[in-house]
PDB file of N, CA and C in Angstrom:
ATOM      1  N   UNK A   1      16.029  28.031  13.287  1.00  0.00           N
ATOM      2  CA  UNK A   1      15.367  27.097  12.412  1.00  0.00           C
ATOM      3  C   UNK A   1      16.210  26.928  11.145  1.00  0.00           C
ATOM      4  N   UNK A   2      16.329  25.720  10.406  1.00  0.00           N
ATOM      5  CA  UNK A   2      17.463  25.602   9.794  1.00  0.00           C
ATOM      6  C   UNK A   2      15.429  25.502   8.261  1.00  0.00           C
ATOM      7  N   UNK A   3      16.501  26.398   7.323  1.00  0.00           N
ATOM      8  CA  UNK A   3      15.849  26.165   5.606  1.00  0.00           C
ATOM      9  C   UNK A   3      16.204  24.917   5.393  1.00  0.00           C
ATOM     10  N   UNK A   4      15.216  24.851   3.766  1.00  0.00           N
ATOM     11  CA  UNK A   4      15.296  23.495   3.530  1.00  0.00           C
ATOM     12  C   UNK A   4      15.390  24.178   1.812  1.00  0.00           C
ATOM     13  N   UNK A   5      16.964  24.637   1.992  1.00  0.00           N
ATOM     14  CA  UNK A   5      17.216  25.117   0.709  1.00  0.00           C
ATOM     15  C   UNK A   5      17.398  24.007  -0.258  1.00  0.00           C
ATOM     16  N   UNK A   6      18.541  22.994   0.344  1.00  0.00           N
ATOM     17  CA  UNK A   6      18.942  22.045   0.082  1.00  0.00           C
ATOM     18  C   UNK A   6      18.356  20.455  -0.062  1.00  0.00           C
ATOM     19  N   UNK A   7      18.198  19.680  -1.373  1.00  0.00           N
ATOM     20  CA  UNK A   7      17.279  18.791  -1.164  1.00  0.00           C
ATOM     21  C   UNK A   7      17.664  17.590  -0.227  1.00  0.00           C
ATOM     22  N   UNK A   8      17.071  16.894   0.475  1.00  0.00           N
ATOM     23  CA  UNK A   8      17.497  15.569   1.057  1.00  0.00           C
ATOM     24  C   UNK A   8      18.033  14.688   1.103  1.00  0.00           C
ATOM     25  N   UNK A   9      18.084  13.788   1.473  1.00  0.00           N
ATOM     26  CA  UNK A   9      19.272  12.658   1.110  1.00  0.00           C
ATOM     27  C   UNK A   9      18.458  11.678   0.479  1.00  0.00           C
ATOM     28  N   UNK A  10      17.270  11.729   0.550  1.00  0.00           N
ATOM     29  CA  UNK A  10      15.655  11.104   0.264  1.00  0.00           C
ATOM     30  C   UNK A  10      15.722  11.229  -0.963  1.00  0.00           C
ATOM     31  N   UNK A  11      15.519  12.608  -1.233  1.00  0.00           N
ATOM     32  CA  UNK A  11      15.014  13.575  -2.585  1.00  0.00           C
ATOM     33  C   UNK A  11      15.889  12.967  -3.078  1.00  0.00           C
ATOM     34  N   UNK A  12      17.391  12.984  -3.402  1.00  0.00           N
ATOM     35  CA  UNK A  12      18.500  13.206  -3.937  1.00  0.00           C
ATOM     36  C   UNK A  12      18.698  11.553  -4.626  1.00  0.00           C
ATOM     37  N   UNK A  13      18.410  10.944  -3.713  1.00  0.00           N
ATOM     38  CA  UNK A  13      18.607   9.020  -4.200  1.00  0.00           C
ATOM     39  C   UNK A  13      17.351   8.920  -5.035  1.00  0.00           C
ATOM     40  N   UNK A  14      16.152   9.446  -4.564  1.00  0.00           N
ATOM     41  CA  UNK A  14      14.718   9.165  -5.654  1.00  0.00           C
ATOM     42  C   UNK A  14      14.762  10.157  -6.690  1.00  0.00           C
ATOM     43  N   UNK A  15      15.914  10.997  -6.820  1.00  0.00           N
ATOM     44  CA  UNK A  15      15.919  11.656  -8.331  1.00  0.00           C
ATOM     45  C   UNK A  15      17.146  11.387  -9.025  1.00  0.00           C
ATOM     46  N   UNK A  16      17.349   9.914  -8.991  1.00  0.00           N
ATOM     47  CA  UNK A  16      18.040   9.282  -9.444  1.00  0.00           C
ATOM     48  C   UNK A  16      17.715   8.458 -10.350  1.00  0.00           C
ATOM     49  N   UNK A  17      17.886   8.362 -12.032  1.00  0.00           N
ATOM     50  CA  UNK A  17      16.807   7.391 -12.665  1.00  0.00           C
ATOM     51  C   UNK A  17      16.813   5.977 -12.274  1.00  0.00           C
ATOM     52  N   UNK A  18      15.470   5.440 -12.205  1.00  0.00           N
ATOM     53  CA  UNK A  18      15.004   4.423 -11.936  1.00  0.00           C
ATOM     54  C   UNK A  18      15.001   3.996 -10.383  1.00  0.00           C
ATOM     55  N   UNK A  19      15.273   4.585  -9.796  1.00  0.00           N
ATOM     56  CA  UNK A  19      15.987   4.381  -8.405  1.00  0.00           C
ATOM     57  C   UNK A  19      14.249   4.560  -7.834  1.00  0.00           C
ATOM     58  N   UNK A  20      13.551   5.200  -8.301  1.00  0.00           N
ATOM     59  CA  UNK A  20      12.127   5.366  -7.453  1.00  0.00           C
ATOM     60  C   UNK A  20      11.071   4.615  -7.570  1.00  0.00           C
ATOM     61  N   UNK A  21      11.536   3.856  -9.040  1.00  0.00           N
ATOM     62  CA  UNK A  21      10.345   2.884  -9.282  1.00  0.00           C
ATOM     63  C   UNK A  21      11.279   1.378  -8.835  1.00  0.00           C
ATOM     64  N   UNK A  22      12.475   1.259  -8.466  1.00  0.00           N
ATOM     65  CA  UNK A  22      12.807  -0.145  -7.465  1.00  0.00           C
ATOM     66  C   UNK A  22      12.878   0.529  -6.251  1.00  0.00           C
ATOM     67  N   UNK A  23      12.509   1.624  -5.915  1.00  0.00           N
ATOM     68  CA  UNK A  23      12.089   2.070  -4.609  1.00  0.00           C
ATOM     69  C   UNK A  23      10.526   1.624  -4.165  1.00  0.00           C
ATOM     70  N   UNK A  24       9.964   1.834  -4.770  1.00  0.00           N
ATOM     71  CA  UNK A  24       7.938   1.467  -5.103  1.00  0.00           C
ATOM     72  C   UNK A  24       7.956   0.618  -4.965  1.00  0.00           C
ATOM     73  N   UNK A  25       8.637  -0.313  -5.938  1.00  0.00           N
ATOM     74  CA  UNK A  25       8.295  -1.608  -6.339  1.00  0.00           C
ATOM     75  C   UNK A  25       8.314  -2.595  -4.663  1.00  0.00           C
ATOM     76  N   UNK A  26      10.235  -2.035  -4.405  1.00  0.00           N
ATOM     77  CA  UNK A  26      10.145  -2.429  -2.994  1.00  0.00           C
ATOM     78  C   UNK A  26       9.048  -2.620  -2.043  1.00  0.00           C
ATOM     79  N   UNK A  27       8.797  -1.211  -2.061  1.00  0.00           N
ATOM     80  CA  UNK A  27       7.810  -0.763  -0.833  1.00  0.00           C
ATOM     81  C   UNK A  27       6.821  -1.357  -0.459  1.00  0.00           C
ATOM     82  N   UNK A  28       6.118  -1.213  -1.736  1.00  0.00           N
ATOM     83  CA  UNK A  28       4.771  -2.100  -2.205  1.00  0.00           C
ATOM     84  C   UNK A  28       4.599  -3.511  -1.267  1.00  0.00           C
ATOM     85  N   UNK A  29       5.724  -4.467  -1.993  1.00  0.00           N
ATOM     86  CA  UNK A  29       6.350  -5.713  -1.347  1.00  0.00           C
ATOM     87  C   UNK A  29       5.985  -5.952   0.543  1.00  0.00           C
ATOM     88  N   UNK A  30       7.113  -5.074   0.195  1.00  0.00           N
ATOM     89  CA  UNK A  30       7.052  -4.348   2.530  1.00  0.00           C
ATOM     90  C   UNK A  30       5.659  -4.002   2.694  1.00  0.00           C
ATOM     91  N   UNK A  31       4.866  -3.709   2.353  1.00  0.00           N
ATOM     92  CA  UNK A  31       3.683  -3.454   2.713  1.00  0.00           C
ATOM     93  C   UNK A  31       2.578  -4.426   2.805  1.00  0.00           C
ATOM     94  N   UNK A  32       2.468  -5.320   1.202  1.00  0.00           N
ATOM     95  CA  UNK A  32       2.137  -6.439   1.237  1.00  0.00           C
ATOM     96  C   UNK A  32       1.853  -7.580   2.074  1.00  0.00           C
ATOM     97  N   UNK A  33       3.465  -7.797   2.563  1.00  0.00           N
ATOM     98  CA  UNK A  33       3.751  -8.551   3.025  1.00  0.00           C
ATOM     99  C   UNK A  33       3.497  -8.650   4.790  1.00  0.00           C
ATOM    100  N   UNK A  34       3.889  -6.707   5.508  1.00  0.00           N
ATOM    101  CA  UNK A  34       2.874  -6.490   6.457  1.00  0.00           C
ATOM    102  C   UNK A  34       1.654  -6.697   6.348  1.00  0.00           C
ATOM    103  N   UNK A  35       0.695  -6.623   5.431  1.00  0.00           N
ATOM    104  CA  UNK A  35      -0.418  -6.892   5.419  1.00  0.00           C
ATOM    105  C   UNK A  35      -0.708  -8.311   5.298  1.00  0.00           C
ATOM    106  N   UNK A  36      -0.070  -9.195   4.764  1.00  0.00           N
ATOM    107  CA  UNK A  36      -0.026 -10.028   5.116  1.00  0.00           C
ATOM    108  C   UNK A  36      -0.194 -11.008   6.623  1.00  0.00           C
ATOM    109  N   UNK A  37       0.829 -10.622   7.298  1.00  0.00           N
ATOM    110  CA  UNK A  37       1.035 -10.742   8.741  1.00  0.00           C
ATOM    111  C   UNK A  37       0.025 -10.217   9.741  1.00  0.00           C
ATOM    112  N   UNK A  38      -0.130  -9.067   9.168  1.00  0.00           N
ATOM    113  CA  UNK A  38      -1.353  -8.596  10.346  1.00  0.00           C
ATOM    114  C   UNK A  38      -2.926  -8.935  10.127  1.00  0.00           C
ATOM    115  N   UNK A  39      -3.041  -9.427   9.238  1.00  0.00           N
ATOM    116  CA  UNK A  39      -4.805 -10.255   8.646  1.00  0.00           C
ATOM    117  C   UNK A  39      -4.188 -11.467   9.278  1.00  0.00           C
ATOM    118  N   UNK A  40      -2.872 -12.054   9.096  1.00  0.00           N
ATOM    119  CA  UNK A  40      -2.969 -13.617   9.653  1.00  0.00           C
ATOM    120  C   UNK A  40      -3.082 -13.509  11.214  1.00  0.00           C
ATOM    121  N   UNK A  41      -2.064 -12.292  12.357  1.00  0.00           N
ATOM    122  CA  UNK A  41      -2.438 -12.505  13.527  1.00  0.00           C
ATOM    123  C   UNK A  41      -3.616 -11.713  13.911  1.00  0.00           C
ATOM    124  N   UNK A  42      -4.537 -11.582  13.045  1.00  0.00           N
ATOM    125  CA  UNK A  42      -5.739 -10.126  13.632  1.00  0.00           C
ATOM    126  C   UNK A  42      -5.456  -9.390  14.575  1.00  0.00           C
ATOM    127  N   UNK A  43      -4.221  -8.493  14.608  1.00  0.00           N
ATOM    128  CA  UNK A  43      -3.862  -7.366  15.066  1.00  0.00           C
ATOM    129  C   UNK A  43      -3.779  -5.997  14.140  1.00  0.00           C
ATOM    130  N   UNK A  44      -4.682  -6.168  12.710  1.00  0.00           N
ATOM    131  CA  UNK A  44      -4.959  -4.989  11.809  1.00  0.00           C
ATOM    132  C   UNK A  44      -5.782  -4.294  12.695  1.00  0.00           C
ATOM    133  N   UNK A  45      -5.642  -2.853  12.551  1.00  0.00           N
ATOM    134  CA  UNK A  45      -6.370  -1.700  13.282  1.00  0.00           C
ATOM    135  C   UNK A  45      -8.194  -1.418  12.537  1.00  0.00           C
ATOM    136  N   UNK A  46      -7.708  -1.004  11.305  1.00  0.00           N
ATOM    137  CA  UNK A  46      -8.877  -1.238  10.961  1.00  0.00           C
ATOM    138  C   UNK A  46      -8.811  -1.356   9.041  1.00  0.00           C
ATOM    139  N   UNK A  47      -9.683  -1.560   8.143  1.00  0.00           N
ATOM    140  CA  UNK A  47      -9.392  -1.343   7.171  1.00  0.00           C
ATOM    141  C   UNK A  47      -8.875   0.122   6.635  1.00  0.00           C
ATOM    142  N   UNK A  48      -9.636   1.070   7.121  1.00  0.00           N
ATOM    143  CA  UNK A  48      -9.418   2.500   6.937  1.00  0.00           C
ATOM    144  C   UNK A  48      -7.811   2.839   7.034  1.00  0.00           C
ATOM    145  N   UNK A  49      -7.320   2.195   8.539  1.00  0.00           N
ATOM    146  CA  UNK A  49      -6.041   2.525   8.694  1.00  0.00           C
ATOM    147  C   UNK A  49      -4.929   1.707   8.048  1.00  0.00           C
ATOM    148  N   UNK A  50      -5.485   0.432   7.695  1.00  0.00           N
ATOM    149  CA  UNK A  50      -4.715  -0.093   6.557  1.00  0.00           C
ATOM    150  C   UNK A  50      -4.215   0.205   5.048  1.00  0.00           C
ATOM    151  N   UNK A  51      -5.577   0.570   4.800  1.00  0.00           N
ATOM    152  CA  UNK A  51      -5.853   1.848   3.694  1.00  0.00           C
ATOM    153  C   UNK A  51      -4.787   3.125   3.563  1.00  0.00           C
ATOM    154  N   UNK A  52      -5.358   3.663   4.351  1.00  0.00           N
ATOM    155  CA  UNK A  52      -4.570   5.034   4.410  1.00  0.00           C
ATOM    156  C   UNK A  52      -2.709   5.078   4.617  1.00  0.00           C
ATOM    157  N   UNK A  53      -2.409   3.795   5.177  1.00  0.00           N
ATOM    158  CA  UNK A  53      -1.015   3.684   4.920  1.00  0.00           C
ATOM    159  C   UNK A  53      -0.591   3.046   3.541  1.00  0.00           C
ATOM    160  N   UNK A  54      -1.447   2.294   2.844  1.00  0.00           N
ATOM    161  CA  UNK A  54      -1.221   1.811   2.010  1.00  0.00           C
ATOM    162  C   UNK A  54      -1.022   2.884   0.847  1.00  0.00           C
ATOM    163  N   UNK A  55      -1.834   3.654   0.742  1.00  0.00           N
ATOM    164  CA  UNK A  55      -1.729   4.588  -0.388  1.00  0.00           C
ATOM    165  C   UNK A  55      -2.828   6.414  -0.361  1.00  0.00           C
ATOM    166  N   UNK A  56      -1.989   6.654   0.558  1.00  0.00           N
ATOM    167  CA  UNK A  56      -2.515   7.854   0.898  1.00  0.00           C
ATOM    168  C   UNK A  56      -3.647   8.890  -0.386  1.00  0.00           C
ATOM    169  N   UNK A  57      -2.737   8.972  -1.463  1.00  0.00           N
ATOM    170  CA  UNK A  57      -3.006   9.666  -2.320  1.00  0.00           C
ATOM    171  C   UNK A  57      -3.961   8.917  -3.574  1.00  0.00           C
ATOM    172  N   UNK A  58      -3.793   7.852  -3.488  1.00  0.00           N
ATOM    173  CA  UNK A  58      -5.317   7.274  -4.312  1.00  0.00           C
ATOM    174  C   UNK A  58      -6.670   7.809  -3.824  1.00  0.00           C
ATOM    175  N   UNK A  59      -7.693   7.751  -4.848  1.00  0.00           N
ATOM    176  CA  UNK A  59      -8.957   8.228  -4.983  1.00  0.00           C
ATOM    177  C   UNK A  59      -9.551   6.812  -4.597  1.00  0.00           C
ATOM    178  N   UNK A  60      -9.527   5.492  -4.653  1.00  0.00           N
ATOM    179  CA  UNK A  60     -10.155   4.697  -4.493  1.00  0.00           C
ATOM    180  C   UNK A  60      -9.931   4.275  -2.962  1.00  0.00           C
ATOM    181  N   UNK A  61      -8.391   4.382  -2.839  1.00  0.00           N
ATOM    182  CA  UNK A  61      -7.904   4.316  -1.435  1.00  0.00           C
ATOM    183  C   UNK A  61      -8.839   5.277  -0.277  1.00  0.00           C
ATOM    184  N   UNK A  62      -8.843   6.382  -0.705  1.00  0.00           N
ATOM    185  CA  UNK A  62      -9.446   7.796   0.007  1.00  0.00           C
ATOM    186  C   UNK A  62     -10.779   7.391   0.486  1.00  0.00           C
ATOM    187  N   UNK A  63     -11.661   7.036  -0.824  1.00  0.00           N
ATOM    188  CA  UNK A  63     -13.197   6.645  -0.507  1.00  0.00           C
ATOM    189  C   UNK A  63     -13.199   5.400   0.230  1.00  0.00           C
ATOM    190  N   UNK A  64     -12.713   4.272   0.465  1.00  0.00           N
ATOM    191  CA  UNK A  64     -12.638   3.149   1.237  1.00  0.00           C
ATOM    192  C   UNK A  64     -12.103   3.497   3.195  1.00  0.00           C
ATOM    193  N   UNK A  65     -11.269   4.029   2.513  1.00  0.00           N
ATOM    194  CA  UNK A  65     -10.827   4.735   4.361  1.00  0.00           C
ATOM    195  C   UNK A  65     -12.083   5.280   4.696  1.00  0.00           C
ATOM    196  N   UNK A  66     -12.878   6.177   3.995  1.00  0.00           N
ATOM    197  CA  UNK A  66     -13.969   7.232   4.827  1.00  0.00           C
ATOM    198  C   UNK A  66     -15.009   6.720   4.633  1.00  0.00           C
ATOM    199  N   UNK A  67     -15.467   5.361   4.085  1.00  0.00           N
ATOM    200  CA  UNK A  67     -16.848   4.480   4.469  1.00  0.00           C
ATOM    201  C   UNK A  67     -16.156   3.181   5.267  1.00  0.00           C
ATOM    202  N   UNK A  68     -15.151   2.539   5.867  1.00  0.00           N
ATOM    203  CA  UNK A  68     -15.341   1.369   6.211  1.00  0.00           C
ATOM    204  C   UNK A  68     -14.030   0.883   6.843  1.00  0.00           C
ATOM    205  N   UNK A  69     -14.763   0.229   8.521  1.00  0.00           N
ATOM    206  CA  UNK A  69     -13.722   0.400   9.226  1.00  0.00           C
ATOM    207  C   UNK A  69     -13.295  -1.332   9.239  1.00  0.00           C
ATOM    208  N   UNK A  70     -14.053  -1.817   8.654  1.00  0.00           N
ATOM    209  CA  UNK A  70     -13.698  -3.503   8.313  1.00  0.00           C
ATOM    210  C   UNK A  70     -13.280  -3.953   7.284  1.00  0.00           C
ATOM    211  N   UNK A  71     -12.800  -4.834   7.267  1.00  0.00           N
ATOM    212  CA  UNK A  71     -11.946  -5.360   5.752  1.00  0.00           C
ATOM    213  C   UNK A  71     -13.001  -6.590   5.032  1.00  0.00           C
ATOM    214  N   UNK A  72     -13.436  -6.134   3.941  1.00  0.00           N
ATOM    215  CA  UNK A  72     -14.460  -6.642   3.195  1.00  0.00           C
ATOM    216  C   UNK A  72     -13.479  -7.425   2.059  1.00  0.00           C
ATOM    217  N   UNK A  73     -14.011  -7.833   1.156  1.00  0.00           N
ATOM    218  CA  UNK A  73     -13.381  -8.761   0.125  1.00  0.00           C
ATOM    219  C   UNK A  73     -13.047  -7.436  -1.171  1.00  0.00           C
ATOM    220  N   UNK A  74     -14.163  -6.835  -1.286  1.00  0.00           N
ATOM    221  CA  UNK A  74     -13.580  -5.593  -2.092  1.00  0.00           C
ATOM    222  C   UNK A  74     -12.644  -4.694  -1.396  1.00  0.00           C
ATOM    223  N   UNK A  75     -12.653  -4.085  -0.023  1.00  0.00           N
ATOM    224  CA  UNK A  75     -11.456  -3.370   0.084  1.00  0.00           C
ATOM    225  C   UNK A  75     -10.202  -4.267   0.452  1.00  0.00           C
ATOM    226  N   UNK A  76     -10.230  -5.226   0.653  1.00  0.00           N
ATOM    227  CA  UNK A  76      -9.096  -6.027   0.608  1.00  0.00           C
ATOM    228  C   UNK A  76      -8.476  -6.198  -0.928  1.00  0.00           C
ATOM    229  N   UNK A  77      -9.307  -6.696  -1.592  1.00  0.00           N
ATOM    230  CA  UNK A  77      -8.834  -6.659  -3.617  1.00  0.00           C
ATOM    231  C   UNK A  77      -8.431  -5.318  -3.704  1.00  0.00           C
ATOM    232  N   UNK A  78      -8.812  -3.819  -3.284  1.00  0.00           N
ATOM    233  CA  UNK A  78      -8.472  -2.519  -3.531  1.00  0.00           C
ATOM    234  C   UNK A  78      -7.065  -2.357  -2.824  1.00  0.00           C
ATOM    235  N   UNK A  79      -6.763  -2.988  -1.673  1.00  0.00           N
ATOM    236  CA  UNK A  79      -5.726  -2.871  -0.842  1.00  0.00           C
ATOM    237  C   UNK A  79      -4.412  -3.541  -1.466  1.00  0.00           C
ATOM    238  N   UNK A  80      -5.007  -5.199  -2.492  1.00  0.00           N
ATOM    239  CA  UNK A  80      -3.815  -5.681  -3.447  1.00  0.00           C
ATOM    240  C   UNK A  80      -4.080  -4.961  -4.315  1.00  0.00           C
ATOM    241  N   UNK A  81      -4.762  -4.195  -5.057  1.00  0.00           N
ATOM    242  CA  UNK A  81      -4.424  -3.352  -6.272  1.00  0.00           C
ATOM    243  C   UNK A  81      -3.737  -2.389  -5.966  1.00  0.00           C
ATOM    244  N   UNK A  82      -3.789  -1.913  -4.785  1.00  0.00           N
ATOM    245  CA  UNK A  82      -2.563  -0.009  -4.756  1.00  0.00           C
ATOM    246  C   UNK A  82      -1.134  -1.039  -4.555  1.00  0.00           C
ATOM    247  N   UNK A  83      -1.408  -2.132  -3.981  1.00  0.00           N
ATOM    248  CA  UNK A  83       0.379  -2.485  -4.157  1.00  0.00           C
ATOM    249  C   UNK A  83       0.618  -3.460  -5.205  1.00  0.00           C
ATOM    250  N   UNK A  84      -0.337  -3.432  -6.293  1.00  0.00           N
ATOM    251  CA  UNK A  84       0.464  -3.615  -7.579  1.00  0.00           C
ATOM    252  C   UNK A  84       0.255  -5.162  -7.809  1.00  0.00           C
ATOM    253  N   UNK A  85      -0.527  -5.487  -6.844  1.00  0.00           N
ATOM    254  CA  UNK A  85      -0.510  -6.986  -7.239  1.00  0.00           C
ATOM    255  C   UNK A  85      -2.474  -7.642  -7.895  1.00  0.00           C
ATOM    256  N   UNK A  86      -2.518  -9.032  -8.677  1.00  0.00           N
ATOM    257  CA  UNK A  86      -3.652  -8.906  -9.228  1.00  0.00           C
ATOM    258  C   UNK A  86      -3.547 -10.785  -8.608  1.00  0.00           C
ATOM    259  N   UNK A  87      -5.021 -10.777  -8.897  1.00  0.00           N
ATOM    260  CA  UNK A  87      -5.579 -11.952  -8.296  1.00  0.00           C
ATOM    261  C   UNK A  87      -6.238 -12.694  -9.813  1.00  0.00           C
ATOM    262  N   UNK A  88      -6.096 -13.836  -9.792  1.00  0.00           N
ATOM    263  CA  UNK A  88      -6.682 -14.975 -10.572  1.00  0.00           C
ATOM    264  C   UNK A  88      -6.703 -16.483  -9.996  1.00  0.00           C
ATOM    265  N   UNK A  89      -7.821 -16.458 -10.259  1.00  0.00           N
ATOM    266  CA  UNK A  89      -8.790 -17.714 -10.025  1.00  0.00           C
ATOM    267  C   UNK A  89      -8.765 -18.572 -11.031  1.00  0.00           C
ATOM    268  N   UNK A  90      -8.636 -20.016 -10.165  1.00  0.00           N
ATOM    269  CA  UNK A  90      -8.381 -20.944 -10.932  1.00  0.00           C
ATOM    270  C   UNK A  90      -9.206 -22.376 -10.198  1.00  0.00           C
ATOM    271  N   UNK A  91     -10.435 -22.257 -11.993  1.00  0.00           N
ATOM    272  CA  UNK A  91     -11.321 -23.539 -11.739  1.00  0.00           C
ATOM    273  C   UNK A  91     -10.422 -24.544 -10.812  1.00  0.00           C
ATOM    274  N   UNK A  92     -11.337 -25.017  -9.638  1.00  0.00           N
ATOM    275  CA  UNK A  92     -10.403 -26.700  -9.911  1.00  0.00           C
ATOM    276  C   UNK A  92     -11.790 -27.570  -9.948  1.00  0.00           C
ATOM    277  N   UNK A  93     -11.164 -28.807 -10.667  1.00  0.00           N
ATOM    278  CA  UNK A  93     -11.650 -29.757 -11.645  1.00  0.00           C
ATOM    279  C   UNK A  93     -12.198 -30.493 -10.642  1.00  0.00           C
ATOM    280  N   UNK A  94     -13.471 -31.028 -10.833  1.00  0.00           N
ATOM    281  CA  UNK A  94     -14.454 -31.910 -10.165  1.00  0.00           C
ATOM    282  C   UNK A  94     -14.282 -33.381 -10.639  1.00  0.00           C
TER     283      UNK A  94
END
């Protein structure tokens, strides 16, 4: 069995300054943008499992995975908030 004295090639590029937050930022994007794709061909698994890849370690993420296996309008808005993005509405004129 080989130690893991030595840090990664992972570790080593994300403890690089700034390198982890245009790593995120990326990611986020890639994720998004899968999510995107898979609400347009309804081949999402479930909200939970959308969830849980989206952001493992959130508290809001956590409680949405373990009540709800459908994608509602609030865990969908919770799903653009862990990747960083915000929604605004805009009257249109009658």
């Amino acid at each position: 069995m080989i130690g893991h004295s030595e840090p990664t090639t992972y570790h080593r590029i994300m403890a690089e300054p700034g390198r982890k937050e245009t790593f995120e930022e990326g990611y986020r994007e890639f994720l998004l943008s899968e999510l995107r794709i898979a609400l347009e061909q309804g081949d999402y698994p479930s909200a939970s499992e959308l969830v849980a890849t989206l952001a493992e370690k959130s508290e809001i993420c956590q409680q949405t995975a373990r009540t709800s296996d459908e994608i509602s309008l609030k865990n969908f808005f919770d799903i653009l908030n862990l990747t960083g993005c915000r929604i605004f509405l805009k009257m249109k004129e009658c």
